[in-house]
Protein backbone atom coordinates (compact mmCIF):
# COMPACT_ATOMS: atom_id res chain seq x y z
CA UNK A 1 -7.94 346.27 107.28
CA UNK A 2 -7.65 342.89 105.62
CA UNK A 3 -8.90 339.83 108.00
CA UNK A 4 -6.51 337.59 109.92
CA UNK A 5 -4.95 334.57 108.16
CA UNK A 6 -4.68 331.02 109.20
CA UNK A 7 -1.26 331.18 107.09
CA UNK A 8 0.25 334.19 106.90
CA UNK A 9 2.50 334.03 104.10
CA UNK A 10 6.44 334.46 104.89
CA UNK A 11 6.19 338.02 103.26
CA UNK A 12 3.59 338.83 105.33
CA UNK A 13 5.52 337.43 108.70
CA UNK A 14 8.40 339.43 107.16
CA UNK A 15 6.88 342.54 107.00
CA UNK A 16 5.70 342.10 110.12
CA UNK A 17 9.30 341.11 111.75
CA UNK A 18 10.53 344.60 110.27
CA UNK A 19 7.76 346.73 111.86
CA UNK A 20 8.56 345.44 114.96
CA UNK A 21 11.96 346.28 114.28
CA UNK A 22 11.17 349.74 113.65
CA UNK A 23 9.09 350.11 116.68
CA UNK A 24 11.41 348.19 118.77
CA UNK A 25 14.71 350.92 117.37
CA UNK A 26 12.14 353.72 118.31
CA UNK A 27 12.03 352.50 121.52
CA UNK A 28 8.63 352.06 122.17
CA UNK A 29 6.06 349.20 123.78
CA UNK A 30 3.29 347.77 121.79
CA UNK A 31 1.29 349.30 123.70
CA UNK A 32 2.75 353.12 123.47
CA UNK A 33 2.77 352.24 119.83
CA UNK A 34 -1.31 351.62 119.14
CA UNK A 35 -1.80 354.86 121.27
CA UNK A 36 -0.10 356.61 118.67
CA UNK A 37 -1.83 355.19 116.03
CA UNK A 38 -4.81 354.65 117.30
CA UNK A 39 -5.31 350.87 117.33
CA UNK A 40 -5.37 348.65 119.86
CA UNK A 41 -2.03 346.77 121.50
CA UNK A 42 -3.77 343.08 119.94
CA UNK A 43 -3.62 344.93 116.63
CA UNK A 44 0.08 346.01 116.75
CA UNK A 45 0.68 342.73 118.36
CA UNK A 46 -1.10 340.71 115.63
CA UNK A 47 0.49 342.57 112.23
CA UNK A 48 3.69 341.96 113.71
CA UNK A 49 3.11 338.43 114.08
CA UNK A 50 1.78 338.44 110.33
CA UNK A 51 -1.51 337.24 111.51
CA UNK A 52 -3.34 340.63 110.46
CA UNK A 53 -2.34 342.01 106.85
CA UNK A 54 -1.74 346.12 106.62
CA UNK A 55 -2.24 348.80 103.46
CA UNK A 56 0.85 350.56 102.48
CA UNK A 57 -0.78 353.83 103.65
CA UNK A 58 -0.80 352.20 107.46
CA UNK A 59 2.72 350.89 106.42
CA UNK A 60 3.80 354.27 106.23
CA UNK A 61 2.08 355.38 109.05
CA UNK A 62 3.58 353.45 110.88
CA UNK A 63 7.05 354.41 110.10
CA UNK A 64 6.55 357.98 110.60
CA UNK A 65 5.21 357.07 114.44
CA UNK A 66 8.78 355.58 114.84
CA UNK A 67 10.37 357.94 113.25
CA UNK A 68 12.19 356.19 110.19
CA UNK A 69 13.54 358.77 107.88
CA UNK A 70 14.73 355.77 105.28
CA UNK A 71 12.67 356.26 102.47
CA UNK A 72 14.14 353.58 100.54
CA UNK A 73 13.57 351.05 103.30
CA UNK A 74 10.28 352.55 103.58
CA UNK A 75 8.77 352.22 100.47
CA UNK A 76 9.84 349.10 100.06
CA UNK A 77 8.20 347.60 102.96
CA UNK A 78 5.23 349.76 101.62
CA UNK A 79 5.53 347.64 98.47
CA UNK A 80 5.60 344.26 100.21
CA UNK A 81 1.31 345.05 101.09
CA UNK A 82 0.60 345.09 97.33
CA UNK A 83 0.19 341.57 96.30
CA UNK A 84 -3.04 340.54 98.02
CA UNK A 85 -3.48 337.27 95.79
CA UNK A 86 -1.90 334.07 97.03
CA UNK A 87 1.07 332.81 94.91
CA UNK A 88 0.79 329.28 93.04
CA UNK A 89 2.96 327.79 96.02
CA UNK A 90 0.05 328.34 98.15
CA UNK A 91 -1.44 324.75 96.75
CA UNK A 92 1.62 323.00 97.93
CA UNK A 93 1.57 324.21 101.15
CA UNK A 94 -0.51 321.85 103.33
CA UNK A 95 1.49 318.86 101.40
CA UNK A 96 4.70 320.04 101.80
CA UNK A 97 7.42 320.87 104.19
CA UNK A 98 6.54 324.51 104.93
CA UNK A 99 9.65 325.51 104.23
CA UNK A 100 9.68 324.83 100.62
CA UNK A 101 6.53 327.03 100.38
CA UNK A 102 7.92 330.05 101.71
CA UNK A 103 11.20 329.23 99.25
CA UNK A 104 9.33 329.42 96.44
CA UNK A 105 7.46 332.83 97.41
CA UNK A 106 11.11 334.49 98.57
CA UNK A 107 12.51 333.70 95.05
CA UNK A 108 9.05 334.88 93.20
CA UNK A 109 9.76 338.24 95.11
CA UNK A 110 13.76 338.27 95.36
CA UNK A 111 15.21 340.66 93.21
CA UNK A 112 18.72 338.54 93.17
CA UNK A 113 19.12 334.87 93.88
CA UNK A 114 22.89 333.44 94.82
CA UNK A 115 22.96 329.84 95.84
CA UNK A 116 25.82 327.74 96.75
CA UNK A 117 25.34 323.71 96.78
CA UNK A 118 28.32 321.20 97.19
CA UNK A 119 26.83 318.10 96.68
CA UNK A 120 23.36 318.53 94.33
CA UNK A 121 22.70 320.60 91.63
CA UNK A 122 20.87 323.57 92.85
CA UNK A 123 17.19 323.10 92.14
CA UNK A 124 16.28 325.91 90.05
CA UNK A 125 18.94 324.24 87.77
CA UNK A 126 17.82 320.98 87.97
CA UNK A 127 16.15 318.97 85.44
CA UNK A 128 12.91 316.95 85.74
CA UNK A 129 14.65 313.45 85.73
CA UNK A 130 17.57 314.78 88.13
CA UNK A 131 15.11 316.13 90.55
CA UNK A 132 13.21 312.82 90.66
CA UNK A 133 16.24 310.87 90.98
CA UNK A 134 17.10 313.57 94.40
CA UNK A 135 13.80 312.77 95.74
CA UNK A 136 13.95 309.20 95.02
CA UNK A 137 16.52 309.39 97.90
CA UNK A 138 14.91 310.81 100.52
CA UNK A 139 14.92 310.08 104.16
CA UNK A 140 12.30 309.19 104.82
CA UNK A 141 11.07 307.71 101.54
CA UNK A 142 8.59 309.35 99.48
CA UNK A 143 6.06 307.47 98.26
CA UNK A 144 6.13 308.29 94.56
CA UNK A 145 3.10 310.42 94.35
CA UNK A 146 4.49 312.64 96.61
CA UNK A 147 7.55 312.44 95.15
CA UNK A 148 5.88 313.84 91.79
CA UNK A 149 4.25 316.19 93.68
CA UNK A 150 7.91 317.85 94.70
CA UNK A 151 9.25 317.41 91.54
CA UNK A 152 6.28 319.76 89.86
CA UNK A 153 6.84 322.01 92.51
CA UNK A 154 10.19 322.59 92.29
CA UNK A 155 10.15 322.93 88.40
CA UNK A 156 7.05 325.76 88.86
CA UNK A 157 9.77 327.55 90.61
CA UNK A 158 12.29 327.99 88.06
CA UNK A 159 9.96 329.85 86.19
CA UNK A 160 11.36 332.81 87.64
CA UNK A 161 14.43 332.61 85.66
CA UNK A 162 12.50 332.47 81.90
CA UNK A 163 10.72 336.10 82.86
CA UNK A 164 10.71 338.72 80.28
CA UNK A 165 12.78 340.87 83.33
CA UNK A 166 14.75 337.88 85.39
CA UNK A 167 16.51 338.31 88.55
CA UNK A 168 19.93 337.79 88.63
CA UNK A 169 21.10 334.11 89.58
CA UNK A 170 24.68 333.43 90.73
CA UNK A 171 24.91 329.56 90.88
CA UNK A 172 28.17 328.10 93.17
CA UNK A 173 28.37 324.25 92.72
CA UNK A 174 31.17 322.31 93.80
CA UNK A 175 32.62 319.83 91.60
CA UNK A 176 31.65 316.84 93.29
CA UNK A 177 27.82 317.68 92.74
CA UNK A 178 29.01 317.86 88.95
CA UNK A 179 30.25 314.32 89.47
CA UNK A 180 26.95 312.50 91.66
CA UNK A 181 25.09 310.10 89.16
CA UNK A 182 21.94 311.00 90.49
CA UNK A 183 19.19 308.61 88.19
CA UNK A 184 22.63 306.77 85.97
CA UNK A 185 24.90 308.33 83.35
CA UNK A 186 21.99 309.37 80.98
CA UNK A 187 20.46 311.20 83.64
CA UNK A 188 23.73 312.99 84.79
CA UNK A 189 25.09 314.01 81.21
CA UNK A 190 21.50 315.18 80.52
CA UNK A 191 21.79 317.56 83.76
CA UNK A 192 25.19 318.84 82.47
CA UNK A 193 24.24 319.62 79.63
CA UNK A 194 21.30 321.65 80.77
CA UNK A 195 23.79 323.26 82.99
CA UNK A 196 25.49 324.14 80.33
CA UNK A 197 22.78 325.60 78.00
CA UNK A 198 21.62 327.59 81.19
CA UNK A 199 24.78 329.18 82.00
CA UNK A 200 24.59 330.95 78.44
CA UNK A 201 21.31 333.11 79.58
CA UNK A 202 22.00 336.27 79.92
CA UNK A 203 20.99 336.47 84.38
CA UNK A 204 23.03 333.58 84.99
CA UNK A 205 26.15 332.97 86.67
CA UNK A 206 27.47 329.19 87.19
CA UNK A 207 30.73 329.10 88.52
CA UNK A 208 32.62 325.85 89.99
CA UNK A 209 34.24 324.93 92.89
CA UNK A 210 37.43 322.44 91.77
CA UNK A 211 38.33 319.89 93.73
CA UNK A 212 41.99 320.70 93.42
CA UNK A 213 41.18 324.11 94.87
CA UNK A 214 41.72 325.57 97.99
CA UNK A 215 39.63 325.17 101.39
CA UNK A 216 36.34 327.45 101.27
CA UNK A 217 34.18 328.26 104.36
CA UNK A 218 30.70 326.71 105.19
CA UNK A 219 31.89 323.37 103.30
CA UNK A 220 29.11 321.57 104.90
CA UNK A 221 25.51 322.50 103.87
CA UNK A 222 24.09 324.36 101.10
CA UNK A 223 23.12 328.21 101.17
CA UNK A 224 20.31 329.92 99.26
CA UNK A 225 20.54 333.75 99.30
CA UNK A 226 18.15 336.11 98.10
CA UNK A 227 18.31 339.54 97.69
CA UNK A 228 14.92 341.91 98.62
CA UNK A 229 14.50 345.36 96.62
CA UNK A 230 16.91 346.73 100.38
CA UNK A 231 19.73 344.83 101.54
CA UNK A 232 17.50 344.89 104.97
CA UNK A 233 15.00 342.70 103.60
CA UNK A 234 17.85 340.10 102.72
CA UNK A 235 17.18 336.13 103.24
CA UNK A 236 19.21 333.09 103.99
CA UNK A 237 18.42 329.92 103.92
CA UNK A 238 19.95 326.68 104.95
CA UNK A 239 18.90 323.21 104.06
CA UNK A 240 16.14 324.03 102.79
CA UNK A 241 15.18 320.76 101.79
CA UNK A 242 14.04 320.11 104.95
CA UNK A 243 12.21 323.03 105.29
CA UNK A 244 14.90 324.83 107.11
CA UNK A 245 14.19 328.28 108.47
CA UNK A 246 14.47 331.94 107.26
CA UNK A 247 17.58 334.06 108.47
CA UNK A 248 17.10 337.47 108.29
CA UNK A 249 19.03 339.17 111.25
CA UNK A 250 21.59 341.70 110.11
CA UNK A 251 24.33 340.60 111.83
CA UNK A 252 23.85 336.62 110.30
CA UNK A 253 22.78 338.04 106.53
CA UNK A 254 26.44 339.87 106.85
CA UNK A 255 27.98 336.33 107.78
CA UNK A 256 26.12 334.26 104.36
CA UNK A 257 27.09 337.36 102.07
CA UNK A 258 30.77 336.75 103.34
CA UNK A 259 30.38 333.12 103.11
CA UNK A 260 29.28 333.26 99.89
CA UNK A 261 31.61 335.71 98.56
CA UNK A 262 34.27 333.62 99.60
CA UNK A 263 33.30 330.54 97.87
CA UNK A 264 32.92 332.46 94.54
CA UNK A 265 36.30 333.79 94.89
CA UNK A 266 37.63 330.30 95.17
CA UNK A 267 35.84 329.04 92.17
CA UNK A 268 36.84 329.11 88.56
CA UNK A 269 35.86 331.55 86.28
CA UNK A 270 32.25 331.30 84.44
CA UNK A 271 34.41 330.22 80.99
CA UNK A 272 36.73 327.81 83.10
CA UNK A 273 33.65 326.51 84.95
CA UNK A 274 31.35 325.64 81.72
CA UNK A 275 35.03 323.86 80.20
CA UNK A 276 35.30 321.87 83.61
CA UNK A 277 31.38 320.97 83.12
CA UNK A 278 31.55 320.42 79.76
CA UNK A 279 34.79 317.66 80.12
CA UNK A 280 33.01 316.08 83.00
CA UNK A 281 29.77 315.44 80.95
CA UNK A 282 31.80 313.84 77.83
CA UNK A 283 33.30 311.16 80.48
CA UNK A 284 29.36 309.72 81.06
């Protein structure tokens, strides 16, 4: 079995969460559980915690102890031990809040993104200049080395969107985050536009919220949802600029896929959207 890790990865502390889960709907201790498989109680202990990594074969050894008859569930836990190589985040890590860091790994593995933001432009839609300008006003203030250092971060992560097989991306802005100057005019028009160009790709989504429509749920913060190869392994996020934590209890996943389905239903169409963009980009 693989040595323990001084940073388990969020997959890792994932797959670990749902074992336990498994165990825990089988109704057995840790301890009842390593006599069946024939480990000790630190071991069971550990790999749930995400400290110890585990093979697929123990993956699904472990599922038939506790007697989980979903195959699809199964195998894709299974699938979540493959990647033993640490992901380009991994350098950011010690430098940045942690929970940007286990953002960029969710999305590198998600097999849908949606993302609703009411006051920035989400940032695997933002452009270099816009993202520096965002950064420029952060509390506290960055000193602008690190403030480099997040913007080449978060533009390594929208690399996910140029693969030859993309996820899908549904993108719910609000108008008033079409309307911020972040970094002047130039800046802003120059983020429109790139809105614009990236709402023509073929995985992407970009509706708008109007100002002159009606009240939508959650107004407050900004959601980031992403979609694992079950909807059990599901994510939320919330403000995760600040390194906000991972949601991933069923009954709270149900809430952000409501949430979010009721602020696309309030938004313009994708044509109507790119017109509103479009018309608010010619007034800069």
């Amino acid at each position: 079995m693989p040595p323990s890790s001084p940073l388990p990865t969020v997959r890792r502390r994932r797959l670990g969460v749902e074992l336990r889960r498994l165990r825990e709907r089988a109704d057995l201790s840790a301890t009842e559980a390593a006599a069946l498989l024939g480990v000790t109680q630190s071991r069971i202990s550990n790999i749930e915690a995400g400290r110890y990594g585990v093979s697929a074969d123990r993956v699904r050894a472990f599922a038939r102890a506790y007697d989980c008859s979903d195959k699809e569930l199964v195998d894709a836990l299974a699938a979540m031990t493959g990647d033993r190589k640490r992901g380009w985040w991994e350098e950011y890590r010690e430098s940045l809040p942690t929970g940007l860091s286990d953002l960029a790994e969710l999305e590198h593995h998600a097999a849908a993104l949606r993302v609703a933001q009411v006051i920035n432009i989400p940032g695997l839609l933002q452009t270099t200049d816009y993202a520096r300008a965002v950064f420029r006003e952060a509390v506290p203030t960055l000193l602008p080395h690190e403030i480099e250092y997040r913007v080449s971060h978060r533009i390594k992560r929208q690399a996910i969107l140029y693969r030859d097989t993309p996820p899908a991306y549904t993108a719910i802005i609000h108008e008033a985050a079409l309307r911020m100057e972040f970094g002047g005019s130039t800046t802003a028009k120059a983020q429109l536009d790139h809105l614009l160009g990236m709402s023509e790709r073929d995985n992407i989504t970009i509706v708008v919220i109007p100002f002159n429509g009606t009240a939508f749920p959650s107004s407050g913060h900004g959601v980031d949802y992403l979609s694992g190869a079950v909807p059990q392994l599901d994510t939320a996020l919330l403000d995760v600029a600040e390194g906000g934590a991972c949601i991933d209890s069923a009954a709270k996943l149900e809430k952000y896929r409501l949430i979010l389905d009721r602020m696309k239903n309030v938004a313009l169409s994708p044509r109507a959207s790119r017109d509103l963009i479009h018309r608010i980009g010619q007034g800069f």
